[in-house]
Protein backbone atom coordinates (compact mmCIF):
# COMPACT_ATOMS: atom_id res chain seq x y z
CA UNK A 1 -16.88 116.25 31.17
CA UNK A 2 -19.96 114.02 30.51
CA UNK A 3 -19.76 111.54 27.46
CA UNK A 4 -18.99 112.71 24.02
CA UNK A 5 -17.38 116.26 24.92
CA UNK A 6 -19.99 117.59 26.89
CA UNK A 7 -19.68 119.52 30.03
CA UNK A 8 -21.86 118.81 32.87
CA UNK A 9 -24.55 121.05 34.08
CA UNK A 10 -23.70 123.90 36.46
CA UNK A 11 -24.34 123.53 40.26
CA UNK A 12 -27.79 123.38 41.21
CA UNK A 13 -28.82 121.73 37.72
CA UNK A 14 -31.11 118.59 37.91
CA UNK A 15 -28.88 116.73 34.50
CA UNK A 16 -27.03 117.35 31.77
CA UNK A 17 -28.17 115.33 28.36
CA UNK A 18 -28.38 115.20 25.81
CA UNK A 19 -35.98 114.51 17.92
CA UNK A 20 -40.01 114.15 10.62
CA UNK A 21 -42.40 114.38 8.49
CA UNK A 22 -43.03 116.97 6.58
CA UNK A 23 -46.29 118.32 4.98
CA UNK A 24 -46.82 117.08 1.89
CA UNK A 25 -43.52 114.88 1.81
CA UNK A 26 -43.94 111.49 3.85
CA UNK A 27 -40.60 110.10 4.89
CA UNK A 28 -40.06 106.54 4.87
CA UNK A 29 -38.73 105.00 8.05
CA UNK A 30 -34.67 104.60 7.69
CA UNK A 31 -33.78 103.31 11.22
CA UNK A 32 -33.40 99.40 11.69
CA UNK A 33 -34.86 97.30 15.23
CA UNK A 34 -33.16 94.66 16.18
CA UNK A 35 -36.53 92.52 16.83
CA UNK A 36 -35.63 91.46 20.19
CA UNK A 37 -38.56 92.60 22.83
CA UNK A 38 -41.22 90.28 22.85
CA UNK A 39 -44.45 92.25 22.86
CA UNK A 40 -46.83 88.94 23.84
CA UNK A 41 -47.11 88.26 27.69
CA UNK A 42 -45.09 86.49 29.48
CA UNK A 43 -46.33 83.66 31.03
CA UNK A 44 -43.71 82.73 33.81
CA UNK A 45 -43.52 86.33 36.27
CA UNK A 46 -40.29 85.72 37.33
CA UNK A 47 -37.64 88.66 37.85
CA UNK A 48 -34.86 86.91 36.97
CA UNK A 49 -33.56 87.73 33.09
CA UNK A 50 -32.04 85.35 30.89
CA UNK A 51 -28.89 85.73 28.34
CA UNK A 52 -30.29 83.71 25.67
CA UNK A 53 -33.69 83.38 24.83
CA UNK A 54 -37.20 84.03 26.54
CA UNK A 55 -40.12 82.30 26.20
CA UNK A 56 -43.17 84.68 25.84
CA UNK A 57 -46.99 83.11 26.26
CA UNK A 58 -49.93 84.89 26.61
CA UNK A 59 -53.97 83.59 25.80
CA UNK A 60 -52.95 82.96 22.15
CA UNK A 61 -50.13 80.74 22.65
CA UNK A 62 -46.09 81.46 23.19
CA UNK A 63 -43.01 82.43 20.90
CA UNK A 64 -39.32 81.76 21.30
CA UNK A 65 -36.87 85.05 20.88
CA UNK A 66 -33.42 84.46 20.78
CA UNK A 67 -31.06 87.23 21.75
CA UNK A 68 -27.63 87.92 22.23
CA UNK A 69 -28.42 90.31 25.19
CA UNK A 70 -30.18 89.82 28.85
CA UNK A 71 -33.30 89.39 27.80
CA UNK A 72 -35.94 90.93 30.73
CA UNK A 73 -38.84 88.81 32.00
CA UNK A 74 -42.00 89.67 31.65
CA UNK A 75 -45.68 89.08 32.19
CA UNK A 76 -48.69 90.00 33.75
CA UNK A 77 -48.47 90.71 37.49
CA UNK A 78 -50.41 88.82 40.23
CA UNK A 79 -52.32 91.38 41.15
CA UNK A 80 -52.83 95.12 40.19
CA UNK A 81 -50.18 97.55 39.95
CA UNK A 82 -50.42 101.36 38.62
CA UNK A 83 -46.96 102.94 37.19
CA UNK A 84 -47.10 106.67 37.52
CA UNK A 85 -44.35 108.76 35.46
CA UNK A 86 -43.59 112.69 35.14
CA UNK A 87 -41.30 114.69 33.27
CA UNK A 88 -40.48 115.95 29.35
CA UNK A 89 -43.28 117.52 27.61
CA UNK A 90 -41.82 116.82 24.46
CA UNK A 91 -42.12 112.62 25.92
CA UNK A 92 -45.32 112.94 27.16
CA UNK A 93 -47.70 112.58 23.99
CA UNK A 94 -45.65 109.93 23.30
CA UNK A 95 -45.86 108.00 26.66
CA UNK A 96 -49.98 108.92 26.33
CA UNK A 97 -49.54 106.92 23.25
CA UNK A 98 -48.73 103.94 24.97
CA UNK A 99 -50.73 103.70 28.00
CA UNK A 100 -54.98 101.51 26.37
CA UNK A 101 -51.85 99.36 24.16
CA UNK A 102 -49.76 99.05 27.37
CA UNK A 103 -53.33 98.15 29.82
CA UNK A 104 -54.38 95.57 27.02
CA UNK A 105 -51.09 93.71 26.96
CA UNK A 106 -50.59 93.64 31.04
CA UNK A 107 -53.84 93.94 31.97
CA UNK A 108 -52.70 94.48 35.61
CA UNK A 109 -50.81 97.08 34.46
CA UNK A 110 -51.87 100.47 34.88
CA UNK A 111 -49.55 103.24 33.28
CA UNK A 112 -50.28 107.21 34.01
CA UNK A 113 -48.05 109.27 32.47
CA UNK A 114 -47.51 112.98 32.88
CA UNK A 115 -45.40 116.58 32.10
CA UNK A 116 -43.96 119.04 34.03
CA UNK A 117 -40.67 119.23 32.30
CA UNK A 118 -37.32 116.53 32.57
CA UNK A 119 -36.31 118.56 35.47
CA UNK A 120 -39.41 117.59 37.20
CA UNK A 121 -39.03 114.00 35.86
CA UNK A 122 -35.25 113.66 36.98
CA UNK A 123 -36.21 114.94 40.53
CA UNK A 124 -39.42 113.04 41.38
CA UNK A 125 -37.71 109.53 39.84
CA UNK A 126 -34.37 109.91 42.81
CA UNK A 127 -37.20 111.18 44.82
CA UNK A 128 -39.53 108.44 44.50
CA UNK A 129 -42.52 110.54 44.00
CA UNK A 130 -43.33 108.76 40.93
CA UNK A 131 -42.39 105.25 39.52
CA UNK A 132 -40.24 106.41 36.83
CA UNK A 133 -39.01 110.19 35.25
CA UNK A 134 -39.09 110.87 31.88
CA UNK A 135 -36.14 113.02 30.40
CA UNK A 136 -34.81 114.47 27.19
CA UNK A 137 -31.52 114.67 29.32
CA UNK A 138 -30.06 111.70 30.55
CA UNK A 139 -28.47 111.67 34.07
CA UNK A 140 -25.28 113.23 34.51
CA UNK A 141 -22.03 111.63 36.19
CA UNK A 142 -22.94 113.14 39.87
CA UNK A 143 -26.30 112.16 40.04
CA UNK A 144 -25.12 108.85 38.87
CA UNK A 145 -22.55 108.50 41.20
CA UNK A 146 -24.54 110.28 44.48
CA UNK A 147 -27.72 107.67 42.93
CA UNK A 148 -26.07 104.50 42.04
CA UNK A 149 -29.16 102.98 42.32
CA UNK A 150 -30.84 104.86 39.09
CA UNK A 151 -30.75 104.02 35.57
CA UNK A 152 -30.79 105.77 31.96
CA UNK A 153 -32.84 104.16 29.57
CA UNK A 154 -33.28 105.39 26.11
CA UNK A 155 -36.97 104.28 24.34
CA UNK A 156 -36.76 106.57 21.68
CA UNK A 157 -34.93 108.84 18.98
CA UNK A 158 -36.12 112.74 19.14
CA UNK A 159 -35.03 115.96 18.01
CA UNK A 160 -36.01 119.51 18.57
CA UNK A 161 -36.48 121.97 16.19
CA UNK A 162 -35.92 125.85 15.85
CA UNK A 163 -39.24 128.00 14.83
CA UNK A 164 -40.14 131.40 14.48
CA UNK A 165 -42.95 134.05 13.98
CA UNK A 166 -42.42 135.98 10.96
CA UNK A 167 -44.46 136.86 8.78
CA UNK A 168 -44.33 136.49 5.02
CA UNK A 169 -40.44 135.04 5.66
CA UNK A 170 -40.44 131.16 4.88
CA UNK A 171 -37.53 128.44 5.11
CA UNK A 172 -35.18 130.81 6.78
CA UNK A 173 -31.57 129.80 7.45
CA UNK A 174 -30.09 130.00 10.79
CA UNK A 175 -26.60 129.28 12.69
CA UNK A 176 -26.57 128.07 16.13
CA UNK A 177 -23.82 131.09 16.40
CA UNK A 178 -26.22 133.43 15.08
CA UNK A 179 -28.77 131.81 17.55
CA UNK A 180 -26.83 132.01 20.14
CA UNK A 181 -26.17 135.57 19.54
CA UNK A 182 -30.35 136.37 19.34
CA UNK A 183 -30.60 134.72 22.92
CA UNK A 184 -27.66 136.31 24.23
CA UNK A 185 -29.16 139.92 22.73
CA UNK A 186 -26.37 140.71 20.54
CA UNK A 187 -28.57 140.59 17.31
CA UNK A 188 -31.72 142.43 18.07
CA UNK A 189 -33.50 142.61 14.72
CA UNK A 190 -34.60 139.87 11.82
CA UNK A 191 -32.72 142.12 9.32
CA UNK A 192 -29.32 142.08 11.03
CA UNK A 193 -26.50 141.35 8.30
CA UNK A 194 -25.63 137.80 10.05
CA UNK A 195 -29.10 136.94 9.37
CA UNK A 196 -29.56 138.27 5.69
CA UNK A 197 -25.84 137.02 4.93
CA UNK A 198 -27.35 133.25 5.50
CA UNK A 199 -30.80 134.11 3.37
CA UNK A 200 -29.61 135.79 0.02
CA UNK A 201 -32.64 136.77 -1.75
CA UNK A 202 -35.01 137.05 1.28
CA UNK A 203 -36.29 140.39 2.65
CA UNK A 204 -36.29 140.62 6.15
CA UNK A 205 -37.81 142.89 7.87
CA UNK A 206 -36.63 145.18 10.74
CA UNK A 207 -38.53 143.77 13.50
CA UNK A 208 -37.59 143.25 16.82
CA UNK A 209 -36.30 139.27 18.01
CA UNK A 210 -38.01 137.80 20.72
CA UNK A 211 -36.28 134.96 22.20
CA UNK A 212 -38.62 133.13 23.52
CA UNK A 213 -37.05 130.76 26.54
CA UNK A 214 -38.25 127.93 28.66
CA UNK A 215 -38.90 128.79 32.44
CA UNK A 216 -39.37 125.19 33.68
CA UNK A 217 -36.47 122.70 34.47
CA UNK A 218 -36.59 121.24 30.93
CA UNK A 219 -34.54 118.97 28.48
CA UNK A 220 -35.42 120.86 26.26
CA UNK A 221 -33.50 123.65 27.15
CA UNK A 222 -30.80 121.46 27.68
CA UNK A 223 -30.94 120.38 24.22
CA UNK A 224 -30.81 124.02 22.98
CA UNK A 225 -28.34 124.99 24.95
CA UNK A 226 -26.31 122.37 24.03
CA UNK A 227 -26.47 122.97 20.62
CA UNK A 228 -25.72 126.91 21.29
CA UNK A 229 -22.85 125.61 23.76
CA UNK A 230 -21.20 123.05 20.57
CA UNK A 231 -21.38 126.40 18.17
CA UNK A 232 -20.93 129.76 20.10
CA UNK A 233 -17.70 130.22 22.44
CA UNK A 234 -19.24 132.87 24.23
CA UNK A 235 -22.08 130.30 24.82
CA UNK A 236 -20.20 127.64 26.07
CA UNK A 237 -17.92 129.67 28.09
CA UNK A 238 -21.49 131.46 29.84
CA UNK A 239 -24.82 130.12 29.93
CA UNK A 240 -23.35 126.98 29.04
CA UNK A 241 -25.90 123.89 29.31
CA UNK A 242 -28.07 122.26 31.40
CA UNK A 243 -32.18 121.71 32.50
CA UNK A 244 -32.04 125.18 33.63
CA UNK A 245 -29.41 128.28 33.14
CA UNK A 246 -28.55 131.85 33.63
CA UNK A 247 -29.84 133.34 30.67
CA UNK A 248 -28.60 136.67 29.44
CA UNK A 249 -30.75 139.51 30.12
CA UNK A 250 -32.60 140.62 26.53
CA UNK A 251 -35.16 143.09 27.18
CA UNK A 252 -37.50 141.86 24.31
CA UNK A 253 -37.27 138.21 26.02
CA UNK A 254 -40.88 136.12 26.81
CA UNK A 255 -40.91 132.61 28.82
CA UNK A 256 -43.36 130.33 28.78
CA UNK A 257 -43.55 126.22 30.20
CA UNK A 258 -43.70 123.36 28.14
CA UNK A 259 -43.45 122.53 24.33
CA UNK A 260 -47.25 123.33 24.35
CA UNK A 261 -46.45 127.07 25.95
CA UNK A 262 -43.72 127.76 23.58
CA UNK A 263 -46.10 126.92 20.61
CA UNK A 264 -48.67 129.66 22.46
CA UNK A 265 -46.47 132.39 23.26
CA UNK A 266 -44.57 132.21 19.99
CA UNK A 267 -47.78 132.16 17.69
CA UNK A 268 -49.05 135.12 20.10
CA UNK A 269 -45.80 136.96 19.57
CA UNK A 270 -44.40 138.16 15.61
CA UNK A 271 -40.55 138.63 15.79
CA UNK A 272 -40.50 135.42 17.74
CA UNK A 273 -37.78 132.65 17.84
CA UNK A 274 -38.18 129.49 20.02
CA UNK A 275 -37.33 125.61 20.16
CA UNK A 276 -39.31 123.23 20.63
CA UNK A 277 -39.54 119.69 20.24
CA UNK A 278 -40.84 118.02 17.27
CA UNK A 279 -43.84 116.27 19.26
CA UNK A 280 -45.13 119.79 19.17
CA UNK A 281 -44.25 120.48 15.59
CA UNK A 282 -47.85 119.83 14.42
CA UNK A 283 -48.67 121.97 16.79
CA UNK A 284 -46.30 124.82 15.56
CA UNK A 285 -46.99 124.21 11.98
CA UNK A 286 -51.28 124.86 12.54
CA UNK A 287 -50.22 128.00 14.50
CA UNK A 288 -48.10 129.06 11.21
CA UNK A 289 -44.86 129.29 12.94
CA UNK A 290 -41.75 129.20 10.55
CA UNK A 291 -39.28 126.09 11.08
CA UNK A 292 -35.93 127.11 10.29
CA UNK A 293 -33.59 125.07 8.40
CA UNK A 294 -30.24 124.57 10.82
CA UNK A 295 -26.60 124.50 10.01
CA UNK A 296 -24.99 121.39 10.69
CA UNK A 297 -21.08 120.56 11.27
CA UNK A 298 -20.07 119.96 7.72
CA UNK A 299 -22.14 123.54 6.75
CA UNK A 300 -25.09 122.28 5.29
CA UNK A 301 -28.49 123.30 6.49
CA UNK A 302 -31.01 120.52 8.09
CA UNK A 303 -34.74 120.49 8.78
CA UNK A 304 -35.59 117.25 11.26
CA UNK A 305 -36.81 114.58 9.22
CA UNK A 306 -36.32 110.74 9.14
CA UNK A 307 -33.05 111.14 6.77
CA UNK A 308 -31.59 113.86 8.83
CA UNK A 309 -32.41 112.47 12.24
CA UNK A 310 -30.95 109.06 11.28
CA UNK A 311 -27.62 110.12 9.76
CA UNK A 312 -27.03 112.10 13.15
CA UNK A 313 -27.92 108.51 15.25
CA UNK A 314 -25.45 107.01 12.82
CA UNK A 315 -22.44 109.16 13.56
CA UNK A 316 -22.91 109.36 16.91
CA UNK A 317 -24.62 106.23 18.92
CA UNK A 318 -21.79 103.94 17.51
CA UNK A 319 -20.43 103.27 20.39
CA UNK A 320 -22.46 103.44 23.47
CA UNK A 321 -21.39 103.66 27.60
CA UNK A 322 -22.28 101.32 30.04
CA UNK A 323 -24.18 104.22 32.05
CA UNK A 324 -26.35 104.55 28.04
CA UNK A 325 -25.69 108.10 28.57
CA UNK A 326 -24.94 109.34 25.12
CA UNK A 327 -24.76 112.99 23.20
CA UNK A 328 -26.48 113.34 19.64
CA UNK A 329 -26.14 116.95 19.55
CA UNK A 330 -23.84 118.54 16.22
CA UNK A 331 -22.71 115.09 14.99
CA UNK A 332 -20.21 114.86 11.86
CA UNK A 333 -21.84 114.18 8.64
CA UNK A 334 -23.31 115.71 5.21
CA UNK A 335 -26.95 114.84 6.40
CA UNK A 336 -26.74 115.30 10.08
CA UNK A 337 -29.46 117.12 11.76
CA UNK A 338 -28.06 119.20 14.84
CA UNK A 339 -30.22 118.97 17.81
CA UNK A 340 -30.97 115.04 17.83
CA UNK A 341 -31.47 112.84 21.09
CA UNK A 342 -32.71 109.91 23.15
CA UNK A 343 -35.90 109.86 25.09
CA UNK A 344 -34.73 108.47 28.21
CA UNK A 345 -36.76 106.68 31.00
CA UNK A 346 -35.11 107.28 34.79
CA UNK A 347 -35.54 104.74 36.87
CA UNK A 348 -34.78 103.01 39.93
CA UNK A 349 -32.80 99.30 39.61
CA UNK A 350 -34.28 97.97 43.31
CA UNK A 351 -38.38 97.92 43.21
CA UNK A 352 -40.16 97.61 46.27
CA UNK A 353 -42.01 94.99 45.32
CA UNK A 354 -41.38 91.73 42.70
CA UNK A 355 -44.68 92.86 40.84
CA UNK A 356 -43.86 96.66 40.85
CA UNK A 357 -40.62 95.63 38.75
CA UNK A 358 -42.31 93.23 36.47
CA UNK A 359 -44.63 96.00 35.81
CA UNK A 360 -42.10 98.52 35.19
CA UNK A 361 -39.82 96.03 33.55
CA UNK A 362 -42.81 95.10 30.99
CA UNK A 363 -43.48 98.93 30.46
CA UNK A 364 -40.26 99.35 29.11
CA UNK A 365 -39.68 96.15 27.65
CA UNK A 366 -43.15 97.30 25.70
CA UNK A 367 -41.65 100.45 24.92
CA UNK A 368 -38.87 99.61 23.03
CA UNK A 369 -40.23 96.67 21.24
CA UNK A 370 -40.85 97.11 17.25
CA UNK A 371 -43.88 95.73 17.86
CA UNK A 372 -44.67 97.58 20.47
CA UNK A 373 -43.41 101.37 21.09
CA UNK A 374 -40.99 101.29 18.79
CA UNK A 375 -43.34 100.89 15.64
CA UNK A 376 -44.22 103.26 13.50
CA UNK A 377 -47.72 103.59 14.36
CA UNK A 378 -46.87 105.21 17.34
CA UNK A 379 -43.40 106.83 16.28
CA UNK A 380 -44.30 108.79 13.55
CA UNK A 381 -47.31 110.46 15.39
CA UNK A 382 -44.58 112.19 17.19
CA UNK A 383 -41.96 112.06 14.50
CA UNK A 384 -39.83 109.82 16.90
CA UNK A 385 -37.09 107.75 15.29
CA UNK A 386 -36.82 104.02 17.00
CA UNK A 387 -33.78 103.34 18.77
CA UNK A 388 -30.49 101.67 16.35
CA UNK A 389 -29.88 98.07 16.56
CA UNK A 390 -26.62 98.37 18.29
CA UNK A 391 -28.09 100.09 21.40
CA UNK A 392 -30.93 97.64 21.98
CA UNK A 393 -28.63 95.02 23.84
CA UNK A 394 -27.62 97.44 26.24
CA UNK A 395 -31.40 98.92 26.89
CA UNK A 396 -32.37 95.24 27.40
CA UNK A 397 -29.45 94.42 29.91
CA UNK A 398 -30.54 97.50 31.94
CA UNK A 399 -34.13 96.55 31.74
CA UNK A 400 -33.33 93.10 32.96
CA UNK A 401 -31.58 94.61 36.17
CA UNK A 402 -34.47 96.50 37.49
CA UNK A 403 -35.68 93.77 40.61
């Protein structure tokens, strides 16, 4: 079992793993930083890390942060170095984001990010293809153990949302059972009496479901499927979870790659149902897609949104693993939100070079600063959460190991 309950993915599976604004209602930012990562440059390049405090310097001076945590070096490398990464789509307009703030803090730093799904991003990072992978799904127990040399670490809070194209039908209710039971092709039509029993008042009409599905290696389907796993028995005990699964035949089924394909083939397709991650929510939203409202453990029904998203972090990253691989999916609580995760970076611990690890270690140290990636200037463009003070002492331990 991986941590928190969940099973891990299915032979053949890259990882197991386990995202809020809304028109017209700006949410205030909930979710304390501990201010810990300095954002300045650092002026002495050294790898090693230091337990107490670092001393930061850059052309406008230097600044003292005291921490309880190994603190990573960092600074500007002695000569060039270009990061590459791959993986989530639902990261990756994030991680774009980053890269001119990234360039003018390190300016031998060179970060290129890119998609092709966590799967992709998992692979390439034990491959080596690319510097690091970026994943919605952090790494399970056998590719931890069979790659003791990779890391998880979490940069960010997301979530993933449920949307649909139906016209006329607004702020529908929906069950990850019922869900479930659309993608498994046991409710065919928008009217069925599950779905009309959870929307009292709301026509529906008889129109076909189309669940659409992801056809790429993707966190995001893990997420989903995750969620479907923690509320549907027949779920669990079949498709289960993972980057990729056996899918139950449903003859009215589409697929599509990528948040940004599931936005297309949904808007292009009435009777549609499909998650996708809130990066792409603006996206949904212009192409008039529905967001439904999800059931959470304690029976109240969720959008994503800064409240939601941060009572779900609450309940469940209190107490974190070593390995930072951690499960925000159907956490306890009045306000929870259902399908909530980290962003996670994968990345190797041994560098083949001292620069290439400064680099990488000042990308992430960047990252999860609250001056830095974690602020809200570049958050709530993607409705990302930062991560909870209680986690950043881990994140900075595992930064500091990468040599």
């Amino acid at each position: 079992m991986s941590p928190r309950g969940l099973a891990e993915p299915g032979q053949g599976q890259t990882a197991p793993v386990l995202p809020h604004q809304r028109k017209g209602n700006p949410l205030k930012r909930l979710l304390p930083v501990a201010l810990i990562v300095p954002l300045a440059l650092a002026g002495c390049s050294s790898s090693k890390s230091s337990t107490s405090s670092s001393t930061t310097s850059g052309s406008s001076g230097s600044s003292t942060i005291s921490t309880g945590a190994s603190t990573p070096r960092t600074g500007n490398p002695t000569s060039a170095v270009s990061l590459t990464e791959a993986g989530s789509s639902l990261l990756y307009p994030y991680l774009q984001l980053l890269v001119d703030p990234l360039h003018a803090a390190y300016s031998n730093v060179t970060f290129s990010p890119a998609a092709g799904g966590s799967g992709k991003g998992i692979s390439d990072a034990i491959a080596g293809t690319t510097d690091m992978g970026g994943s919605d799904a952090y790494l399970s127990s056998g590719n931890l153990t069979a790659h003791p040399d990779l890391l998880n670490v979490p940069i960010a809070v997301s979530s993933q949302a449920v949307n649909y194209n139906l016209p006329g039908a607004t702020n529908l209710k929906l069950t990850g059972d019922v869900i479930a039971k659309m993608y498994e092709g046991s409710i065919t039509k928008w009217n069925d009496p599950a779905i009309t029993a959870l929307n009292p008042g709301v026509t529906l009409p008889p129109k076909t479901i189309v669940p659409v599905r992801r056809v790429d290696s993707s966190g995001d389907t893990f997420l989903f499927a995750s969620f479907l796993s923690a509320t549907n028995q027949t779920w669990s005990n079949g498709p289960s979870l993972g980057t990729t699964v056996t899918w139950p035949t449903v003859s009215s089924e589409e697929t599509a790659s990528g948040n940004p394909g599931m936005v297309q083939t949904c808007s292009a397709t009435p009777g549609c149902i499909a998650y996708i991650g809130v990066s792409a929510e603006s996206k949904a939203a212009a192409a008039g897609l529905g967001e439904a409202e999800l059931q959470n453990k304690a029976g109240n029904f969720e959008l994503p949104s800064t409240k939601t998203v941060t009572a779900a972090v609450t309940a469940g990253a209190g107490s974190v693993p070593a390995n930072l691989a951690v499960s925000l999916i159907d956490e306890p609580g009045a306000d929870s939100y259902p399908i909530v995760n980290f962003e996670y970076i994968v990345v190797k611990k041994d560098q083949s070079s001292s620069d290439k690890a400064l680099a990488i270690r000042d990308f992430l140290a960047f990252a999860v600063s609250p001056s830095g990636g974690n602020a809200a200037n570049y958050l709530d463009k993607e409705q990302f959460e930062p991560l909870p003070n209680n986690v950043i002492p881990a994140v900075q331990t595992a930064i500091a190991s990468i040599q």
